[in-house]
C-alpha atoms as a PDB file:
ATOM      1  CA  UNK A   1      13.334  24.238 -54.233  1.00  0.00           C
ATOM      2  CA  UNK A   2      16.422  22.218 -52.816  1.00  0.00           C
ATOM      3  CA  UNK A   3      16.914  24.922 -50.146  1.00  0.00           C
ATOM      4  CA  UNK A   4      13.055  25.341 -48.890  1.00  0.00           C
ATOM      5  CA  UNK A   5      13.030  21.703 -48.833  1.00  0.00           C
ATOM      6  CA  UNK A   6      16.668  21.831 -46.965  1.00  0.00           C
ATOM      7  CA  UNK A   7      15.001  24.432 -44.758  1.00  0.00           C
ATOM      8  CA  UNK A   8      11.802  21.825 -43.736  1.00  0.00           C
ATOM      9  CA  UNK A   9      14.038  19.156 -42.663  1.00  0.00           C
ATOM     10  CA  UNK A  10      15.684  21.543 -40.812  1.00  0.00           C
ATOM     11  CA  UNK A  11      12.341  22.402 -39.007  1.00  0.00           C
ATOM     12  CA  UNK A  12      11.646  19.020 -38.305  1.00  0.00           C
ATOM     13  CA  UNK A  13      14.988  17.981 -37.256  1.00  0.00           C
ATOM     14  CA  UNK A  14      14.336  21.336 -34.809  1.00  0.00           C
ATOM     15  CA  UNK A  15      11.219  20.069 -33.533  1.00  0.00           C
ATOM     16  CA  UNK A  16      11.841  16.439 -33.021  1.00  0.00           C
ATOM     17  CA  UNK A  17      14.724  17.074 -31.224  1.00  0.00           C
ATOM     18  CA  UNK A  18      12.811  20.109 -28.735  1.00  0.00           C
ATOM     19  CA  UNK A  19       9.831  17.143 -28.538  1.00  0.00           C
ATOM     20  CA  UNK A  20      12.965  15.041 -27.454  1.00  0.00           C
ATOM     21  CA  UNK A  21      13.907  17.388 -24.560  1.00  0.00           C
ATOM     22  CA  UNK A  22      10.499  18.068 -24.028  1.00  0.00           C
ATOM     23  CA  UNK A  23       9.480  14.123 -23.315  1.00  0.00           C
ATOM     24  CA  UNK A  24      13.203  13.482 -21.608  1.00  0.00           C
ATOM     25  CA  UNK A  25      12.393  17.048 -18.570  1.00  0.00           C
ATOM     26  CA  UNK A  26       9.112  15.360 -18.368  1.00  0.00           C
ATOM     27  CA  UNK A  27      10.681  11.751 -17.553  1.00  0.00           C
ATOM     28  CA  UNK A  28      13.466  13.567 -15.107  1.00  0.00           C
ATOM     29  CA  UNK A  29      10.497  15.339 -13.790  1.00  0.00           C
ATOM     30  CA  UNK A  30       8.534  12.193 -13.023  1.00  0.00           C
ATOM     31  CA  UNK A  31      10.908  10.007 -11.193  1.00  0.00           C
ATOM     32  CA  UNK A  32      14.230  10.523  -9.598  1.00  0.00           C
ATOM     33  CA  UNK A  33      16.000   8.755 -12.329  1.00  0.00           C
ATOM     34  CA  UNK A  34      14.987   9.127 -15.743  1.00  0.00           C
ATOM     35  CA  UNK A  35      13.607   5.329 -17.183  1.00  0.00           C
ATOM     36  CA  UNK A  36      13.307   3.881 -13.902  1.00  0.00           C
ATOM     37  CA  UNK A  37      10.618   4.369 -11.539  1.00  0.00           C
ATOM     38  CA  UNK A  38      11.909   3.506  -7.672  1.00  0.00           C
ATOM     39  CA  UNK A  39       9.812   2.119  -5.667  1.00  0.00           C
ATOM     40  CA  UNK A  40       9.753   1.786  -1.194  1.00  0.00           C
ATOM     41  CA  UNK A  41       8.315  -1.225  -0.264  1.00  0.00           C
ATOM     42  CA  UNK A  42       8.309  -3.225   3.458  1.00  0.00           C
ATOM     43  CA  UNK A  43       9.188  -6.614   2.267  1.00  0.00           C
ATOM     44  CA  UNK A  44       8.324  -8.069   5.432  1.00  0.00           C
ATOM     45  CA  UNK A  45       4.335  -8.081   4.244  1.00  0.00           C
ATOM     46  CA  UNK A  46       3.469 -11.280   2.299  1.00  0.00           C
ATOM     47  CA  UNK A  47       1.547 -11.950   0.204  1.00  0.00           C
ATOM     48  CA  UNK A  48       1.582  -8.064  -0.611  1.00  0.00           C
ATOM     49  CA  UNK A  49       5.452  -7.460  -0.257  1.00  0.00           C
ATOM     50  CA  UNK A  50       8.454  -9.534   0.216  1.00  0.00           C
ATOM     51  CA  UNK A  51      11.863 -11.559  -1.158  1.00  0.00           C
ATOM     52  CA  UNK A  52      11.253 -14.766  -3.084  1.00  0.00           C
ATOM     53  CA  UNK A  53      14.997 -15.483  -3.058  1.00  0.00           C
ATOM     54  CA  UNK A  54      15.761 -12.250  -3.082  1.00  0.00           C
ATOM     55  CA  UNK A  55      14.093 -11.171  -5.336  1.00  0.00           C
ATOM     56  CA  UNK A  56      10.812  -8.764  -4.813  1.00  0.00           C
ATOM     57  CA  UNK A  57       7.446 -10.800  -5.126  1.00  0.00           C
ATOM     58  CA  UNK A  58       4.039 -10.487  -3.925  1.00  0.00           C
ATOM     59  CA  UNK A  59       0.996  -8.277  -5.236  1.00  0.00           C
ATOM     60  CA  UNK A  60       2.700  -4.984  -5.038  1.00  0.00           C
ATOM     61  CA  UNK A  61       5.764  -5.770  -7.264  1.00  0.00           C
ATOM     62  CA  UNK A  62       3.660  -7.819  -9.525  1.00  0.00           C
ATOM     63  CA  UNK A  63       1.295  -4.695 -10.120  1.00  0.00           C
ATOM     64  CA  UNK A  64       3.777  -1.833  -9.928  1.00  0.00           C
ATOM     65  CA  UNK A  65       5.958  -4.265 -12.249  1.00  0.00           C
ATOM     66  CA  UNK A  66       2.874  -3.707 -14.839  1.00  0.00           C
ATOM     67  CA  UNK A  67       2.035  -0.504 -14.353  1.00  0.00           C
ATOM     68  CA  UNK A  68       6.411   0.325 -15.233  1.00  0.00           C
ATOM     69  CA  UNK A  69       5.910  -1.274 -18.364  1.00  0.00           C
ATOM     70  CA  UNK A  70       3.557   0.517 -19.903  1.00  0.00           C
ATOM     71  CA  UNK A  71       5.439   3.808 -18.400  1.00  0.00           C
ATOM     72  CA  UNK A  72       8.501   2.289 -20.359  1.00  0.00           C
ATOM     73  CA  UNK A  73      10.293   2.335 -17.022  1.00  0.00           C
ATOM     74  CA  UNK A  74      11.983  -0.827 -14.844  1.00  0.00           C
ATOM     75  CA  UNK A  75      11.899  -0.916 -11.148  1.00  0.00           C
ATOM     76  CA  UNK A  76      13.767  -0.311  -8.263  1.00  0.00           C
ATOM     77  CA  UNK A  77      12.763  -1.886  -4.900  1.00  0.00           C
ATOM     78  CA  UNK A  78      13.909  -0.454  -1.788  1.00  0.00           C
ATOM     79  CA  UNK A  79      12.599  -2.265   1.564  1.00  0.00           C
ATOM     80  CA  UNK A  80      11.854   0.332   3.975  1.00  0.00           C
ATOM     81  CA  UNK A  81      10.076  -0.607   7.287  1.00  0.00           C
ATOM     82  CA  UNK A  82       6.331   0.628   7.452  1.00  0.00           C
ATOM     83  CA  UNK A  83       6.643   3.092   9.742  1.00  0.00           C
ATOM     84  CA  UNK A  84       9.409   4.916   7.475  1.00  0.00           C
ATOM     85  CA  UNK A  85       7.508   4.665   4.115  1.00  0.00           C
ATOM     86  CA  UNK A  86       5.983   8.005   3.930  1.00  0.00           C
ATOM     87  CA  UNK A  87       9.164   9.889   5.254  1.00  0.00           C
ATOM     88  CA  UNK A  88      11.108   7.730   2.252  1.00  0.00           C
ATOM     89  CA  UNK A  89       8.807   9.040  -0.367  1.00  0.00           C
ATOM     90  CA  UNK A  90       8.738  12.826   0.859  1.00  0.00           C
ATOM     91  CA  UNK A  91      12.437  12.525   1.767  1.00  0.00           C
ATOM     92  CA  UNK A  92      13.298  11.935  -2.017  1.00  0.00           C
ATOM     93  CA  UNK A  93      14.322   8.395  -1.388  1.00  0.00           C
ATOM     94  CA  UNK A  94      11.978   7.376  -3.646  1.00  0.00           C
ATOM     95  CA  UNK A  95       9.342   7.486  -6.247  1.00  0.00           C
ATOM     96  CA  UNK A  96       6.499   6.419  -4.799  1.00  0.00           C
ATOM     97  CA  UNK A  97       5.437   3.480  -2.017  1.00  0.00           C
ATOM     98  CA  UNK A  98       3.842   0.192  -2.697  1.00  0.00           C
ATOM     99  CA  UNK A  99       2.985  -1.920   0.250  1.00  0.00           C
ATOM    100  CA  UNK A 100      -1.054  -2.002   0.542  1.00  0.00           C
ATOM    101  CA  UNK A 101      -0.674   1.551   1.899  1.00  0.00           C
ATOM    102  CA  UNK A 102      -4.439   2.462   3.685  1.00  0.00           C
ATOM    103  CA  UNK A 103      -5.475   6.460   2.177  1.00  0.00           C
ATOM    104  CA  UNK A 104      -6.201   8.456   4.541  1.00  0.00           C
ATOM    105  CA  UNK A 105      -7.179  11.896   4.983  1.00  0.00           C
ATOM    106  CA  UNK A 106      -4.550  12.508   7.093  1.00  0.00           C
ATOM    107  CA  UNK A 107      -2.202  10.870   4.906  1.00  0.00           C
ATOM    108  CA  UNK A 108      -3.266  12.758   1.807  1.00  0.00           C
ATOM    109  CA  UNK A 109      -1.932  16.106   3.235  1.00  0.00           C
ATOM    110  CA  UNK A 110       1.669  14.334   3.042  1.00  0.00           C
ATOM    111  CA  UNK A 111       1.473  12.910  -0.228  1.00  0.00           C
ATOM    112  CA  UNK A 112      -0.631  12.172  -3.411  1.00  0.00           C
ATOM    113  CA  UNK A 113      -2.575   8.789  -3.629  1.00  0.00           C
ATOM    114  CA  UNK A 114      -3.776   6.724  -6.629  1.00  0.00           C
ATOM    115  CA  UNK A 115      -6.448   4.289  -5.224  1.00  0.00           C
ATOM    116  CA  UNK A 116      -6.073   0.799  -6.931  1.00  0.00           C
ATOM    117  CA  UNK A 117      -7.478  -1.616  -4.196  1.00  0.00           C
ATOM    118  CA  UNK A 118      -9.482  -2.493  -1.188  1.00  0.00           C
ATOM    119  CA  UNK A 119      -8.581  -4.758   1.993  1.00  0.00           C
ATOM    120  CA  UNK A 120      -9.415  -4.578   5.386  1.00  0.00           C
ATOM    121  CA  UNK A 121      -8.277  -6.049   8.906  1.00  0.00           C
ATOM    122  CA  UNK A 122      -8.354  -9.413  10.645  1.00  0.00           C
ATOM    123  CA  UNK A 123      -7.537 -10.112  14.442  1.00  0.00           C
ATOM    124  CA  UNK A 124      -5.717 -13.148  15.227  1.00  0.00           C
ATOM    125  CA  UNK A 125      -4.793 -14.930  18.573  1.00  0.00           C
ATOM    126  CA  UNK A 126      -3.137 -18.158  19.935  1.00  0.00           C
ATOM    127  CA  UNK A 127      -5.251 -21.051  19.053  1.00  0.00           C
ATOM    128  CA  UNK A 128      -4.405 -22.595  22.746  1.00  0.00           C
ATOM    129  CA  UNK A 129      -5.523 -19.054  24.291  1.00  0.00           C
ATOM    130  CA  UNK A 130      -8.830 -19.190  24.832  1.00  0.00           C
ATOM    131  CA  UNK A 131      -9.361 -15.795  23.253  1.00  0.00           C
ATOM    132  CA  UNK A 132     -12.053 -15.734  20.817  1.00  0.00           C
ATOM    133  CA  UNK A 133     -12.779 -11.937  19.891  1.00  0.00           C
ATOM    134  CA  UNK A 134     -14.818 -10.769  16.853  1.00  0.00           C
ATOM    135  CA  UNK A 135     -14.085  -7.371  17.102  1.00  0.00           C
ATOM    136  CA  UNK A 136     -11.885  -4.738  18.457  1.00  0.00           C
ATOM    137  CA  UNK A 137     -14.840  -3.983  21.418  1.00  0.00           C
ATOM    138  CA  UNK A 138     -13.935  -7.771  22.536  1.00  0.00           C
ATOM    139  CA  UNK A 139     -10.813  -7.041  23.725  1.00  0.00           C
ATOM    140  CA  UNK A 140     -11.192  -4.837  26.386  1.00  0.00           C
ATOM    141  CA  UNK A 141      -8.625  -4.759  29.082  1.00  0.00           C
ATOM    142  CA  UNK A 142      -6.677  -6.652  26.483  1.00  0.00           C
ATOM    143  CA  UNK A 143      -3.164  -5.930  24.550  1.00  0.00           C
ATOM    144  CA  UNK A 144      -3.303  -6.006  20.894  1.00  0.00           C
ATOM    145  CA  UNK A 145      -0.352  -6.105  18.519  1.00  0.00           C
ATOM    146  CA  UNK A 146      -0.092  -3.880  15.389  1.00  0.00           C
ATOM    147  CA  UNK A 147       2.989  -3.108  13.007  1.00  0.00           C
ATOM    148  CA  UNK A 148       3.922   0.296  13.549  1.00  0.00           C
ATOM    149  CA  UNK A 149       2.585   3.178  12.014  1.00  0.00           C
ATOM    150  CA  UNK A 150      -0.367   1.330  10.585  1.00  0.00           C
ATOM    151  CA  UNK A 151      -3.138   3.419   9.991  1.00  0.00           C
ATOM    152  CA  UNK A 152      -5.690   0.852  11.634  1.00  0.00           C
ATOM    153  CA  UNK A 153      -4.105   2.116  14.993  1.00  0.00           C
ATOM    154  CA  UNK A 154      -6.797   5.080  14.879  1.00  0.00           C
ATOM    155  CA  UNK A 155      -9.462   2.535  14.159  1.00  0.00           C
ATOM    156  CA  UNK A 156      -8.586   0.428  16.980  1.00  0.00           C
ATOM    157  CA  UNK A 157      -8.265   3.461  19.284  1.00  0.00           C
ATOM    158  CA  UNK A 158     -11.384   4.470  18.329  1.00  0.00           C
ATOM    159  CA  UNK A 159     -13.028   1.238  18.207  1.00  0.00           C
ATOM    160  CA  UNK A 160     -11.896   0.843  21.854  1.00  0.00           C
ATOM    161  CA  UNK A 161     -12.989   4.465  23.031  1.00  0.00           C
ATOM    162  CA  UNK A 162     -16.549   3.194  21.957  1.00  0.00           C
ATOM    163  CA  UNK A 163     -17.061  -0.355  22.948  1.00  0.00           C
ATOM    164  CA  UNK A 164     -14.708  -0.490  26.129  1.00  0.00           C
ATOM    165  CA  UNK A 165     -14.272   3.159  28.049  1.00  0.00           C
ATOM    166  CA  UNK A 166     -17.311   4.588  27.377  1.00  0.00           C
ATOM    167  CA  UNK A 167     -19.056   1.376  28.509  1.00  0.00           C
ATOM    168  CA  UNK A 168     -16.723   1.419  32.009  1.00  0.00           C
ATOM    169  CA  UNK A 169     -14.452  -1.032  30.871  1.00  0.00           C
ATOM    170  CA  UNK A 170     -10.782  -0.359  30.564  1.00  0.00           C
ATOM    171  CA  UNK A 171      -9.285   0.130  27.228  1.00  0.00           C
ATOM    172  CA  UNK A 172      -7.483  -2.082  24.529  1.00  0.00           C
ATOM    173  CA  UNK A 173      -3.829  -1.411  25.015  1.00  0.00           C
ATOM    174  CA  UNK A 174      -2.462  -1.306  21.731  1.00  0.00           C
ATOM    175  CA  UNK A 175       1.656  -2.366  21.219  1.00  0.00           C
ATOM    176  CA  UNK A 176       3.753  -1.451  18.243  1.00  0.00           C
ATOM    177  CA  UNK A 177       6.106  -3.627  16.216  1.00  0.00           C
ATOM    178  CA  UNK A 178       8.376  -3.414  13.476  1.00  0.00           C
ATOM    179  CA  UNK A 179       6.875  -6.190  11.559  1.00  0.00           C
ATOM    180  CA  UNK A 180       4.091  -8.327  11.198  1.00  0.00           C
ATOM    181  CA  UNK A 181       6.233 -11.464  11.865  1.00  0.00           C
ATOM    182  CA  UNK A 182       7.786  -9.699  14.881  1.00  0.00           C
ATOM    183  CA  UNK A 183       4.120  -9.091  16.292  1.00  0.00           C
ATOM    184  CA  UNK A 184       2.937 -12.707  15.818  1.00  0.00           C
ATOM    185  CA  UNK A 185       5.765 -13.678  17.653  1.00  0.00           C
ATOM    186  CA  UNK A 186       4.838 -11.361  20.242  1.00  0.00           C
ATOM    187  CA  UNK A 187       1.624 -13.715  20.237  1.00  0.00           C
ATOM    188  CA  UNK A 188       3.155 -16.673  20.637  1.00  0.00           C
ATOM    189  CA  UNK A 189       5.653 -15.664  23.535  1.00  0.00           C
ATOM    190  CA  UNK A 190       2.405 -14.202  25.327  1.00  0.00           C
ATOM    191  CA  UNK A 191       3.688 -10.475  24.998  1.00  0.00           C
ATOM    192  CA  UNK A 192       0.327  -9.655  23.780  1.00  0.00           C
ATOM    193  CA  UNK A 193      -3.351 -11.335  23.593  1.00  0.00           C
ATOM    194  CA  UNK A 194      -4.161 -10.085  19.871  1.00  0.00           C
ATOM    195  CA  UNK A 195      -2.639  -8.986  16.782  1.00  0.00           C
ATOM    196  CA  UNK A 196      -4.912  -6.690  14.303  1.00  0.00           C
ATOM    197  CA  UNK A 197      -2.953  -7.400  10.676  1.00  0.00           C
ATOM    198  CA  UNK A 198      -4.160  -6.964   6.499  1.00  0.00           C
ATOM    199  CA  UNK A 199      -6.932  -9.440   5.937  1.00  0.00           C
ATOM    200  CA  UNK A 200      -4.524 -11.414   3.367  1.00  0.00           C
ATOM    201  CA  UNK A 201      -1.202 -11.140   4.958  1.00  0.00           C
ATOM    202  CA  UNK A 202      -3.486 -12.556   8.631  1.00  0.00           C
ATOM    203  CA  UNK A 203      -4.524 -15.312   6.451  1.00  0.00           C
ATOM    204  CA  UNK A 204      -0.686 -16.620   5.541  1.00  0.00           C
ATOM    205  CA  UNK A 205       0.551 -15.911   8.898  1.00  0.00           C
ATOM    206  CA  UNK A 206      -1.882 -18.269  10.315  1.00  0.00           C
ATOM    207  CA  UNK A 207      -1.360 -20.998   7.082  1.00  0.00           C
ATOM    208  CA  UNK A 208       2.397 -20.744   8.249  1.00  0.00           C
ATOM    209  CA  UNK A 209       1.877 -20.692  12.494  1.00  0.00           C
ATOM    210  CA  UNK A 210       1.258 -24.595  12.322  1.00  0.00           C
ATOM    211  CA  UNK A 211      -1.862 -24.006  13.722  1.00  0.00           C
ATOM    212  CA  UNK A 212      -0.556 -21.779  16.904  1.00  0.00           C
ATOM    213  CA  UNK A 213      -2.097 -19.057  15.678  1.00  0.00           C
ATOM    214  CA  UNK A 214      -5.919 -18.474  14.404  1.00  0.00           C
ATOM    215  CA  UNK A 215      -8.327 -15.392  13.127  1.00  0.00           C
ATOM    216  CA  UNK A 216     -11.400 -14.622  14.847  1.00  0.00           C
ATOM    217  CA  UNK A 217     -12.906 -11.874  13.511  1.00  0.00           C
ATOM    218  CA  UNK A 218     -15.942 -12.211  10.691  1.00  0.00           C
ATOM    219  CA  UNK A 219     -14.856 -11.304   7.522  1.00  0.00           C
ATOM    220  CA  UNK A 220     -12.911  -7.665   6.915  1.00  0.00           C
ATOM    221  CA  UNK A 221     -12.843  -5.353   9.825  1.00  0.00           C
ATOM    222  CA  UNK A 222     -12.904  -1.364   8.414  1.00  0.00           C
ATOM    223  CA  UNK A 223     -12.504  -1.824   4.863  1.00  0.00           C
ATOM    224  CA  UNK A 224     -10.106   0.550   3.762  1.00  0.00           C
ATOM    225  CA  UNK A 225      -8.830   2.029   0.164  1.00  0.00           C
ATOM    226  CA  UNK A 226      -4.933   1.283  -0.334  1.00  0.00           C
ATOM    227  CA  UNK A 227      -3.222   3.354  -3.008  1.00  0.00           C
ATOM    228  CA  UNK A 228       0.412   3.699  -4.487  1.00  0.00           C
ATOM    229  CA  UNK A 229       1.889   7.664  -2.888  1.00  0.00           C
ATOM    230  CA  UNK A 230       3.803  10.104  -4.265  1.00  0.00           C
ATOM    231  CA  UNK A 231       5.807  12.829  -3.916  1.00  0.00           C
ATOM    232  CA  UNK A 232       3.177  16.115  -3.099  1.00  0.00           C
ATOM    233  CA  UNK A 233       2.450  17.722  -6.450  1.00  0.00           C
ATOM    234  CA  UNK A 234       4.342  15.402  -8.578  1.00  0.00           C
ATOM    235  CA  UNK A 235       1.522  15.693 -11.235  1.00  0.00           C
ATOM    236  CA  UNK A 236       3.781  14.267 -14.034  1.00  0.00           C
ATOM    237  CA  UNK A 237       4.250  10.951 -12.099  1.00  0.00           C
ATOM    238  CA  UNK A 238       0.642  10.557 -10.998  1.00  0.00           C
ATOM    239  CA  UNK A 239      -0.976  11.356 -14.801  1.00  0.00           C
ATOM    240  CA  UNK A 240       1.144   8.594 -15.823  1.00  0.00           C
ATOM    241  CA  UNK A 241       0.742   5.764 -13.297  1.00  0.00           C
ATOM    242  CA  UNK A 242      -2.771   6.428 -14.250  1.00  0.00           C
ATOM    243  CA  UNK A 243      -2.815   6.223 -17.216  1.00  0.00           C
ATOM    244  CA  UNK A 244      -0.643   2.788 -17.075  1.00  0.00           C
ATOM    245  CA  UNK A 245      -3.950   1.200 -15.092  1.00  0.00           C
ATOM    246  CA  UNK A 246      -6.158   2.861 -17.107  1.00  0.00           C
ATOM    247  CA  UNK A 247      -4.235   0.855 -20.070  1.00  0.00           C
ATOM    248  CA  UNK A 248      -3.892  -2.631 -17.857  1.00  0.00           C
ATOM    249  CA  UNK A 249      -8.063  -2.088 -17.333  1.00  0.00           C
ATOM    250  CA  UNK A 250      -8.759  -1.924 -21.145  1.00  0.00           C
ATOM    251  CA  UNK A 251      -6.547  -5.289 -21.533  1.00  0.00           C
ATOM    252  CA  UNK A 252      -8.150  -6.755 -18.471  1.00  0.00           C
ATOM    253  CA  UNK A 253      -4.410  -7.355 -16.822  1.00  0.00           C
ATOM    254  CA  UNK A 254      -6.206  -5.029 -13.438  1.00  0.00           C
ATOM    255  CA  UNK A 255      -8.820  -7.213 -13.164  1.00  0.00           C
ATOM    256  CA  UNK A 256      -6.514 -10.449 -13.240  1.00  0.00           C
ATOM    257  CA  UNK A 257      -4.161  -9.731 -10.624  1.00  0.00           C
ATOM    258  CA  UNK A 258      -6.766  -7.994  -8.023  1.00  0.00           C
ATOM    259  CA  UNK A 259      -8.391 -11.662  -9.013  1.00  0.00           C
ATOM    260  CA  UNK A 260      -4.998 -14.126  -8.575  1.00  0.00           C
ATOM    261  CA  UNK A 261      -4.696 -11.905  -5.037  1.00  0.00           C
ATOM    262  CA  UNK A 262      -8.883 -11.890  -4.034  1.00  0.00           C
ATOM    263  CA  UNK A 263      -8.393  -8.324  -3.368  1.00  0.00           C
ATOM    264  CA  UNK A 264     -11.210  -5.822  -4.792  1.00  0.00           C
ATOM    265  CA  UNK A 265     -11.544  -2.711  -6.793  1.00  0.00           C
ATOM    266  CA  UNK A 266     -12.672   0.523  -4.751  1.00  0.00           C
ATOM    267  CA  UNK A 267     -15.413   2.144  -5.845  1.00  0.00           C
ATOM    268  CA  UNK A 268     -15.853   5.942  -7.113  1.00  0.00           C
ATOM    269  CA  UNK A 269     -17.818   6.654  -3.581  1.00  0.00           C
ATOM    270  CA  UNK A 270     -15.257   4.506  -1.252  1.00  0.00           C
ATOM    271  CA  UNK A 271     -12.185   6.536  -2.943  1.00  0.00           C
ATOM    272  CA  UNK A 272     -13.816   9.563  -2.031  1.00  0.00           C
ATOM    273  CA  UNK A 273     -14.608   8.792   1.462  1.00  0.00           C
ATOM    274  CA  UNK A 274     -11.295   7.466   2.019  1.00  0.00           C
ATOM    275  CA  UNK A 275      -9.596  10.795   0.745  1.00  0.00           C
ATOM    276  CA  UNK A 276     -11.908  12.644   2.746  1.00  0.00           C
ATOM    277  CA  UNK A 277     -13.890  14.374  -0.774  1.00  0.00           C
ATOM    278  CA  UNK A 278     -16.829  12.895   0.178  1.00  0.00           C
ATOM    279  CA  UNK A 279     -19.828  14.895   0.062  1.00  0.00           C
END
């Protein structure tokens, strides 16, 4: 009797400890380092992403903060210019990206997307300018400012193609900038007529210009899906970031912070289109 019941503990001890090495290959597996997940992020992108003293704040941290918890994992911020965000994430630098990323087709050839909220664009110009466009078609002729590699450059190309050269009129000339601030500077010193920004991060850079600066456009231009991307085929990481907002849903922490940040949830059928699945 002593030695079958020696025998089970043995068994157990066995089992816990492969289910141990099981659960710790499936960590190592997820992120880079095992326990925390590392995140690139352009902290130049308020209220989305930036340094509050240093320290990461905005939207993005605040949700990918949440979602780490219930992965039992802390974070690791590393600010990484837009235009370098994807090559961080494929390059190993990091786990995933968090900085109201747009999905795109296009983009989800590179890397894996999970959709968690919606945004869309604003155009802004110098108050003293006389400049008063509601769309992209009412700046023909005109420069416009964008941060670079923003996916919105396609829209505005496109937007441009329709409403300005096939009408006869010569096209918006679009200019690329590291950052947002660096483009609404680029307003301000008359380098361009027009910067096309994130609804929300528009919105502070105008609350902070001092009234130099003002948006134009009506409500969201191109409403767009933005999602948190990974690593191509990291299906480990991805199960388990969604199941962390599947958890924050239940408890209703999702629907406060897309609230405290008057961003929306995507639906099934915009997800789809913006992945290009749908039928």
């Amino acid at each position: 009797m002593k030695n079958r019941s020696s025998a089970g503990i043995l068994k157990l001890a066995a089992f816990a400890a492969a289910s141990a090495l099981a659960c710790g290959a499936a960590n190592a597996a997820a992120t880079l380092t095992p326990g925390v997940l590392s995140v690139g992020s352009d902290m130049t992108l308020p209220p989305h992403t930036y340094l509050d003293h240093g320290k990461p704040a905005g939207f993005d941290p605040e949700f990918v903060g949440k979602v780490a918890s219930y992965m039992n994992d802390t974070t690791k911020f590393v600010d990484t210019r837009f235009a370098n965000l994807i090559l961080g994430v494929t390059g190993g630098r990091y786990d995933i990206v968090a900085s109201a990323l747009y999905v795109t087709p296009e983009r989800t050839k590179v890397v894996d997307f999970v959709p968690y909220f919606m945004t869309g664009g604003s155009i802004m110009v110098s108050s003293t300018g006389g400049l008063n466009p509601r769309t992209v078609g009412d700046l023909c002729g005109k420069r416009i400012g964008s941060i670079k590699g923003a996916a919105w450059i396609k829209y505005i190309n496109a937007a441009s193609d329709k409403a300005c050269v096939a009408q006869g009129k010569p096209a918006v000339q679009v200019r690329e900038y590291e950052t947002s601030a660096e483009t609404a500077q680029a307003i301000l010193s008359q380098g361009i007529d027009a910067q096309y920004e994130d609804v929300s991060i528009a919105g502070l850079i105008v609350d902070k210009s001092g009234g130099r600066l003002k948006i134009t456009s009506n409500g969201p231009l191109d409403p767009v899906v933005c999602g948190l991307a990974m690593k191509k085929g990291n299906t480990e990481l991805k199960s388990q970031i969604e199941s962390a907002i599947a958890q924050m849903k239940a408890k209703g922490e999702y629907q406060a912070l897309l609230k405290k940040y008057n961003v929306a949830a995507p639906t099934e059928a915009e997800i789809a289109k913006a992945m290009g699945t749908a039928q």
